[in-house]
Protein backbone atom coordinates (compact mmCIF):
# COMPACT_ATOMS: atom_id res chain seq x y z
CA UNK A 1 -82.99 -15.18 -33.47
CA UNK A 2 -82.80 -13.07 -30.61
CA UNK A 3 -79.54 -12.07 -29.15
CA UNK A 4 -78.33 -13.33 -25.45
CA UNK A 5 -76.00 -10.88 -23.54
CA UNK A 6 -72.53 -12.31 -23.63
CA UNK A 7 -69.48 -12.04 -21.64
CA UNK A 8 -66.15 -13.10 -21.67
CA UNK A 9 -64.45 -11.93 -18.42
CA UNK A 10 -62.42 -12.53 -15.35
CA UNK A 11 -64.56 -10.86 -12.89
CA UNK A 12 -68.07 -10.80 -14.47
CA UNK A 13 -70.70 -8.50 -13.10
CA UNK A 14 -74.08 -9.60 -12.92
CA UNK A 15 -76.31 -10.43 -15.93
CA UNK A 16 -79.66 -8.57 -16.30
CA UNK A 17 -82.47 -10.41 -15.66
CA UNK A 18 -83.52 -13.46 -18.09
CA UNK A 19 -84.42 -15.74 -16.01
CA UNK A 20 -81.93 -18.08 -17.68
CA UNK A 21 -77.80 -17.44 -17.03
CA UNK A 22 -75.63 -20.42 -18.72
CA UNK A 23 -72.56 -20.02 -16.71
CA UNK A 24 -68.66 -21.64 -17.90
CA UNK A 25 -65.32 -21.81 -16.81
CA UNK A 26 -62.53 -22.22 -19.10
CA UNK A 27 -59.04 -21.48 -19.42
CA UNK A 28 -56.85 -20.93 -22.41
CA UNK A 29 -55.77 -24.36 -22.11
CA UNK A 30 -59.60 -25.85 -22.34
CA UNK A 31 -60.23 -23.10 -25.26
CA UNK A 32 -57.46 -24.48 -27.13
CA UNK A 33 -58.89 -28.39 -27.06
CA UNK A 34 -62.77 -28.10 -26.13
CA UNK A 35 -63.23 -24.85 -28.75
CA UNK A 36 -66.05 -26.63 -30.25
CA UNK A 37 -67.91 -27.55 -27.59
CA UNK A 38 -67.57 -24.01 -26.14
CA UNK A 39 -69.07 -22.77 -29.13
CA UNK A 40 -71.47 -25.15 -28.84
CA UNK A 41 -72.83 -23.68 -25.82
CA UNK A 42 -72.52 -20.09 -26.52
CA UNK A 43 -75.01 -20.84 -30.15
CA UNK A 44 -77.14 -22.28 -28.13
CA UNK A 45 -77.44 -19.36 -25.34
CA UNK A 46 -78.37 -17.10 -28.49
CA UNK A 47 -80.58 -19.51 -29.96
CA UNK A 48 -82.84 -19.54 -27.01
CA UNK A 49 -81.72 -15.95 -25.83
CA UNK A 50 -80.31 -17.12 -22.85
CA UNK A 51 -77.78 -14.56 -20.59
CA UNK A 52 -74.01 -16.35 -21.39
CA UNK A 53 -71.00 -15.54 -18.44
CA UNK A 54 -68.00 -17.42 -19.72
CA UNK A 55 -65.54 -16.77 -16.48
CA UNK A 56 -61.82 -17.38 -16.78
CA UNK A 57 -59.89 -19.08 -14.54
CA UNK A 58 -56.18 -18.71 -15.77
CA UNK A 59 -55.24 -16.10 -12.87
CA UNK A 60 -56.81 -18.98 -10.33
CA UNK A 61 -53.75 -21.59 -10.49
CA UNK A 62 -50.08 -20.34 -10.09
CA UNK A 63 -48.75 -23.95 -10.78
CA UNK A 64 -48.33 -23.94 -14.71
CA UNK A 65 -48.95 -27.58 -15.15
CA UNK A 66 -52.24 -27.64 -13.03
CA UNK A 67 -53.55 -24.82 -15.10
CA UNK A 68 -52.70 -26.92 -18.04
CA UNK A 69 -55.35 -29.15 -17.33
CA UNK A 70 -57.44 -26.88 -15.36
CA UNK A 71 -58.40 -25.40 -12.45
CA UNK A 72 -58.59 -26.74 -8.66
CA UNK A 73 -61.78 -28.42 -7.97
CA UNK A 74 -62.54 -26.06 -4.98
CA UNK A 75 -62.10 -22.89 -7.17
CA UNK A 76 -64.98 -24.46 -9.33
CA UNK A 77 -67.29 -24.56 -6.16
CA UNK A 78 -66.13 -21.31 -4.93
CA UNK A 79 -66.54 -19.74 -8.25
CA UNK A 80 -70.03 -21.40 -8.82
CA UNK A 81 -71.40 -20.39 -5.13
CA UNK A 82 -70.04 -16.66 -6.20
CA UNK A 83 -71.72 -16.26 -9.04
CA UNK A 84 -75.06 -17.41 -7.81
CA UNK A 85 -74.85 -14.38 -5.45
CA UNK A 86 -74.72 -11.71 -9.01
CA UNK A 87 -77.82 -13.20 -10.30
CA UNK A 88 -81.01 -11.52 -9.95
CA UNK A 89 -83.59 -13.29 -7.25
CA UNK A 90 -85.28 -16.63 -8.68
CA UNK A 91 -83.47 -16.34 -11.91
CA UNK A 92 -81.50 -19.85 -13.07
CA UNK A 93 -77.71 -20.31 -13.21
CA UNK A 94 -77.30 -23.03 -15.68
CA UNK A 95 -73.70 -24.74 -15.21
CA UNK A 96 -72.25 -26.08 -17.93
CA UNK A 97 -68.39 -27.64 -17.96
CA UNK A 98 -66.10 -26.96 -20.58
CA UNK A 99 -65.98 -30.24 -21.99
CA UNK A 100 -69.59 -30.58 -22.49
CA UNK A 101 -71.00 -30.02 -26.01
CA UNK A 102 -75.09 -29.27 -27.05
CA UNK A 103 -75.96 -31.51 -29.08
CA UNK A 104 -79.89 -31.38 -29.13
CA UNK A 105 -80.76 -27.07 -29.44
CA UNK A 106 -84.16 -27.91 -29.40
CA UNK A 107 -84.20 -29.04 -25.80
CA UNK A 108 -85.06 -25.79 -23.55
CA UNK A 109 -83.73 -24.68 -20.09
CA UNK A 110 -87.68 -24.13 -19.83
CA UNK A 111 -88.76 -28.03 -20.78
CA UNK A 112 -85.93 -29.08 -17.97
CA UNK A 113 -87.47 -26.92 -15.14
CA UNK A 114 -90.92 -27.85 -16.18
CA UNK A 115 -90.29 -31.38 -15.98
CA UNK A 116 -87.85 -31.30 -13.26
CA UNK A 117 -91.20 -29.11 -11.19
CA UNK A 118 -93.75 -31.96 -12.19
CA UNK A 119 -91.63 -34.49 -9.99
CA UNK A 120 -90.86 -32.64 -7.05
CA UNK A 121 -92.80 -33.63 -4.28
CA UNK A 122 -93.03 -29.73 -3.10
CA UNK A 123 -94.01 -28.60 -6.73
CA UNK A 124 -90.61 -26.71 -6.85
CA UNK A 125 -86.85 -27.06 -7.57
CA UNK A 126 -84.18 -25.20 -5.99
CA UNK A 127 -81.10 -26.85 -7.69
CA UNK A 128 -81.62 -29.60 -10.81
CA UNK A 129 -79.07 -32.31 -11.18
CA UNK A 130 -79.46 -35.60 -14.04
CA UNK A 131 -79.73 -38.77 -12.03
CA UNK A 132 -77.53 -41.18 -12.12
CA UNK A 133 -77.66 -45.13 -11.33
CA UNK A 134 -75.51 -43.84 -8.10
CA UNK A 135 -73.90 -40.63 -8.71
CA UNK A 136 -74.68 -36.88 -9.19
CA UNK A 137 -72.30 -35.40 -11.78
CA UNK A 138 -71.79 -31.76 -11.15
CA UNK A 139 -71.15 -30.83 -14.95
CA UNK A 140 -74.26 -29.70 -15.38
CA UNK A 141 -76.29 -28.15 -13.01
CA UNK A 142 -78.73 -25.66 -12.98
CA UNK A 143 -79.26 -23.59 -9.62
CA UNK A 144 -82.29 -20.99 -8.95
CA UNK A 145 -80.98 -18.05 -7.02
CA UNK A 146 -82.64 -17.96 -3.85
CA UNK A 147 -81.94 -18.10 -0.01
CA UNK A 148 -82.33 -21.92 0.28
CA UNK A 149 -80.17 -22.67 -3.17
CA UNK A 150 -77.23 -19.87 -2.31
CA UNK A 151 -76.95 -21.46 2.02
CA UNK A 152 -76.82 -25.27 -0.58
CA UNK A 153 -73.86 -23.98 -2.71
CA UNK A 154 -72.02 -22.43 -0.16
CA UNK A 155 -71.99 -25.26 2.52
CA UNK A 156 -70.84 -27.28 -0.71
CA UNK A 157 -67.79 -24.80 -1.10
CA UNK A 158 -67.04 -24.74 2.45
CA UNK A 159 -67.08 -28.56 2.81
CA UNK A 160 -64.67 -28.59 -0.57
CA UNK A 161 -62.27 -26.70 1.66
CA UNK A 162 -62.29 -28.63 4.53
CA UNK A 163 -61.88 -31.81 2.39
CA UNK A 164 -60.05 -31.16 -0.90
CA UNK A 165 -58.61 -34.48 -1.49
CA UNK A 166 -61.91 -36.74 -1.88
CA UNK A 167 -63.25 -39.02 -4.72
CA UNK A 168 -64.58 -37.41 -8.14
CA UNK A 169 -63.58 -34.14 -7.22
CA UNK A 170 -66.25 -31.69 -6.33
CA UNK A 171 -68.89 -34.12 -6.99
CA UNK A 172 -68.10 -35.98 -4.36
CA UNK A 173 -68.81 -33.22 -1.86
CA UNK A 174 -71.83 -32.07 -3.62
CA UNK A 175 -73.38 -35.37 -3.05
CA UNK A 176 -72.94 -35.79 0.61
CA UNK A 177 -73.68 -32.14 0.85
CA UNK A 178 -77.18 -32.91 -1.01
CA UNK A 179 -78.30 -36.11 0.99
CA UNK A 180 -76.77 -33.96 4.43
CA UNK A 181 -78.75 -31.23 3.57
CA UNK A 182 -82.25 -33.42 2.68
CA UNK A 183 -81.29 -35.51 6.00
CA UNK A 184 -81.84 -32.48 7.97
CA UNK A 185 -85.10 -31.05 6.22
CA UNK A 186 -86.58 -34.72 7.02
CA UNK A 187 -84.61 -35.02 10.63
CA UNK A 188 -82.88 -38.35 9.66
CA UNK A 189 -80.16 -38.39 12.31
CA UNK A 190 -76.12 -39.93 12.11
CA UNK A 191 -76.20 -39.57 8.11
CA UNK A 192 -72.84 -41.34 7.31
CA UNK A 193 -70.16 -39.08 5.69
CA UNK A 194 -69.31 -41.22 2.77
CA UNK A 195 -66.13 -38.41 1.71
CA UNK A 196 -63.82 -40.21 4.26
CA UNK A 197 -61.14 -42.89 3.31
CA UNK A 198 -62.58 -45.52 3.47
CA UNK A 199 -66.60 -45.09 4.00
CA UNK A 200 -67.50 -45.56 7.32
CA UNK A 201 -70.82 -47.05 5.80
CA UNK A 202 -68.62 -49.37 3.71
CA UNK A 203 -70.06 -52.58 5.00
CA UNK A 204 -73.44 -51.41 4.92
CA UNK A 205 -72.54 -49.74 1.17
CA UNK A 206 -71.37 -53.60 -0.18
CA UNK A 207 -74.48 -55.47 0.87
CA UNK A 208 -76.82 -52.56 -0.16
CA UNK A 209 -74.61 -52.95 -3.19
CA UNK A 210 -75.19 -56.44 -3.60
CA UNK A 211 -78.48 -56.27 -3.23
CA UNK A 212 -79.06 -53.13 -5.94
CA UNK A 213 -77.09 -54.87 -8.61
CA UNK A 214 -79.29 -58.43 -8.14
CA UNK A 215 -80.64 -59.79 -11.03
CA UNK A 216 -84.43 -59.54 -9.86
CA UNK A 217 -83.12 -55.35 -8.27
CA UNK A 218 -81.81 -54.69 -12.01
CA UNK A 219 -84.44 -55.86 -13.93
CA UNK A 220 -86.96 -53.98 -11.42
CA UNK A 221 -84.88 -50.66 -11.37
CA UNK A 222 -84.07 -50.62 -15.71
CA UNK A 223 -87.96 -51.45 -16.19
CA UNK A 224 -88.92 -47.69 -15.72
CA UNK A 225 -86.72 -47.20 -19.21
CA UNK A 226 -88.94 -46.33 -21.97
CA UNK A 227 -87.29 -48.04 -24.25
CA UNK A 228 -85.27 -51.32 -24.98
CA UNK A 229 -82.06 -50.00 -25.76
CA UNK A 230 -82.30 -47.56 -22.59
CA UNK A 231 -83.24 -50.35 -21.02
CA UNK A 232 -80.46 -52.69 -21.79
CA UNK A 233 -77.77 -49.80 -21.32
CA UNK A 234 -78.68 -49.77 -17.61
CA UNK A 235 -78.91 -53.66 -17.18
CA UNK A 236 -75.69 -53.84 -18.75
CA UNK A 237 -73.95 -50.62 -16.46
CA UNK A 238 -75.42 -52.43 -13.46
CA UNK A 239 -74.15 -55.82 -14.69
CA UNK A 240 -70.92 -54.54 -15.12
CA UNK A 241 -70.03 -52.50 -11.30
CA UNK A 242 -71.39 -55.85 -9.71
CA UNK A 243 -67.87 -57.00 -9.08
CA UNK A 244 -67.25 -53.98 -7.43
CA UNK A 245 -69.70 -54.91 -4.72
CA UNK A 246 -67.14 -58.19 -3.14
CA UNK A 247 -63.81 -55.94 -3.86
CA UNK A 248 -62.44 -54.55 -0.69
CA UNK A 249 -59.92 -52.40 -2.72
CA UNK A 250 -62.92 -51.36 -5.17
CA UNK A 251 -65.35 -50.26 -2.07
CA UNK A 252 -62.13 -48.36 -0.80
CA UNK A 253 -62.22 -46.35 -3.45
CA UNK A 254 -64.99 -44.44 -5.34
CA UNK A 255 -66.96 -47.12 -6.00
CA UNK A 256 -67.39 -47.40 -2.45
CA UNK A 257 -68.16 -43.96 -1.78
CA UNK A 258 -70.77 -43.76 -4.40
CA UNK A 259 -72.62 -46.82 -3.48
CA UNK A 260 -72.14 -45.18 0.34
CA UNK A 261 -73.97 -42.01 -1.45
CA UNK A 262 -76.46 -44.39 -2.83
CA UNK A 263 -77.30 -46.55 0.42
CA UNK A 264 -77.61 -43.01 1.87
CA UNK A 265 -80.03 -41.82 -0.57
CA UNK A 266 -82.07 -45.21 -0.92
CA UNK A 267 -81.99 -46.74 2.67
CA UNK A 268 -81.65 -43.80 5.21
CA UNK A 269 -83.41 -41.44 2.98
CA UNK A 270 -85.98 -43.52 1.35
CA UNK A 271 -85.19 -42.02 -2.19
CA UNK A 272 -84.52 -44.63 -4.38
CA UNK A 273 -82.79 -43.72 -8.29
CA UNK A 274 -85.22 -42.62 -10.63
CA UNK A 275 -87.41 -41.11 -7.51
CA UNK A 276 -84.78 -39.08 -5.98
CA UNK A 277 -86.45 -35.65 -5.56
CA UNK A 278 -86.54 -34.01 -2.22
CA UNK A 279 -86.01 -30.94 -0.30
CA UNK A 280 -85.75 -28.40 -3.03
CA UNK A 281 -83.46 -30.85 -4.87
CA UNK A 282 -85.01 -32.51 -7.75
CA UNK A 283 -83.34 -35.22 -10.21
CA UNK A 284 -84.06 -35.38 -14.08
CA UNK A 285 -84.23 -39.10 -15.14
CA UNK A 286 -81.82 -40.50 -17.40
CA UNK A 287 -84.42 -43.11 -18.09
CA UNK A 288 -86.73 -40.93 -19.87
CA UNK A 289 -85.62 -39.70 -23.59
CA UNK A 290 -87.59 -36.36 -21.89
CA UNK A 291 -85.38 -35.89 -19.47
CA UNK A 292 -81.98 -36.95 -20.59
CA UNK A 293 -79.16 -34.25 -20.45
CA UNK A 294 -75.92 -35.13 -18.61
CA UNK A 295 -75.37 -39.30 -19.50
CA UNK A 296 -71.42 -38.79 -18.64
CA UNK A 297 -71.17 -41.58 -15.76
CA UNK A 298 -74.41 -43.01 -15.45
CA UNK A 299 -73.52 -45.87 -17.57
CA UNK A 300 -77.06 -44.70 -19.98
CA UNK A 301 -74.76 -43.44 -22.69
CA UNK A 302 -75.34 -40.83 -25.19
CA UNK A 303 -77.58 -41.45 -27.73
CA UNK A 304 -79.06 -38.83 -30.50
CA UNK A 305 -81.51 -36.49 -28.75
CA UNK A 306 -79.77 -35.86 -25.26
CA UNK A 307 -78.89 -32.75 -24.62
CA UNK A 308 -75.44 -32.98 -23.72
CA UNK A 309 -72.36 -34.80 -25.52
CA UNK A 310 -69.99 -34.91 -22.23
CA UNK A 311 -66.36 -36.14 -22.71
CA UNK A 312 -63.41 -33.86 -23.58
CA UNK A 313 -63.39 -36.05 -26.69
CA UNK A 314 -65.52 -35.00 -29.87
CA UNK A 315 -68.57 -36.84 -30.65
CA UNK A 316 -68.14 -39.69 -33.09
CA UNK A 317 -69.71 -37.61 -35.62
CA UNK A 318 -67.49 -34.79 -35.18
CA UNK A 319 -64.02 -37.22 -34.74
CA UNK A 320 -61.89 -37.02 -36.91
CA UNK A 321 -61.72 -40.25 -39.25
């Protein structure tokens, strides 16, 4: 097996050139409980001989029970953007969280961009996310370094300061930053900002909500699954947020804000789940087994051959009985 450069550091410099950097922030409270899945990650940067930066963030939080359970959310964006800047031109920065654990080390960094490239309308990727049924999550992304990638990240950390308090913590601002970003590469004009409290889309957000989560929308959206049980996951996640669509206090909240996200993404932007690539930005499918890395909140749970176990929790296999 060839052997990945690793480093453990505050202040890491920047890796030579392999065209793939797997990139983690921990603290000594997150090494203490997510060890395994730490590990996890680092076996699988040598495996595939893959650069590995694990970055501390102890010195980042002076509050001793906030860097208990962590680290601020903006400190992750600034930290991400940062790092981007180290890496060699057009190699990958693969972010990983802490609490995310490889379960599948067959499935390449290489097979993801390949993929992610063969549905991109442009025939390239500057960031890859998973998608979600409405969500990005922002534990796993992997980011090319380049001009158009490094102006994305850092209007995603300067939004994060501007509006720290927001739903799902720097998610949140990474998707409006995303559809903002594709509005103005296709000059789509008054793009709502679903971060404020509540939406101002929110009416528009509930009926487009309505309407996703129909019977004849959910059957037409979960048919792309390859497979039954894929299949019935997403029936059953869409079945089971269609409350959420006639709940004031629900739309409020996040639920709300995502489905704002989403009638951003589908309506405004034409770019429906499962056909979300645009602008640089292009979305692995959680419907295909291919293609399926990051299931945390798409309501597609983990099954054997993702890539990803994400929950602070151990997988079942790993739980103690």
């Amino acid at each position: 097996i060839a052997a990945s450069r690793f480093r453990v550091a505050n202040e890491p410099s920047a890796p030579q050139s392999n065209s793939f950097c797997i990139y983690q922030l921990t603290n000594e409270a997150m090494e203490d409980t997510m060890g395994k899945h730490i590990e996890s990650v680092k076996a699988y940067s040598r495996l595939h001989a893959y650069n590995y930066i694990q970055e501390r963030t102890d010195s980042m939080e002076t509050n001793t029970s906030k860097a208990k359970k962590g680290f601020r959310y903006q400190d992750k964006t600034r930290m991400i953007s940062s790092f981007l800047k180290r890496l060699p031109e057009n190699d990958w920065m693969v972010y990983i969280d802490a609490d995310a654990m490889i379960m599948n080390m067959s499935f390449t960094m290489e097979h993801a961009v390949e993929k992610a490239v063969q549905n991109s309308p442009e025939g390239s990727c500057d960031v890859i996310v998973q998608d979600s049924l409405w969500t990005i999550n922002t534990g796993f992304m992997m980011v090319k370094s380049n001009v158009r990638a490094r102006a994305l990240l850092d209007r995603w950390y300067a939004e994060h300061e501007k509006n720290p308090v927001n739903w799902n913590g720097d998610q949140g601002i990474f998707m409006m930053t995303a559809a903002t970003e594709i509005a103005r590469q296709k000059n789509v004009m008054n793009v709502p900002d679903c971060t404020e409290f509540p939406p101002p889309a929110i009416e528009a957000a509930s009926q487009f909500c309505a309407r996703k989560l129909s019977l004849e929308s959910r059957r037409n959206i979960c048919s792309a699954a390859e497979d039954v049980r894929t299949r019935t996951q997403c029936i059953r996640s869409m079945e089971l947020n269609l409350p959420s669509c006639n709940s004031t206090e629900k739309m409020s909240l996040s639920h709300g804000r995502n489905f704002c996200y989403d009638y951003v993404m589908t309506d405004l932007l034409g770019l429906p789940f499962n056909r979300r690539s645009s602008s640089g930005l292009c979305f692995l499918s959680s419907l295909s087994h291919e293609t399926r890395i990051n299931m945390h909140d798409s309501g597609i749970h983990y099954r054997v051959g993702d890539l990803l176990w994400h929950s602070k929790k151990p997988p079942p296999m790993l739980a103690p009985q």
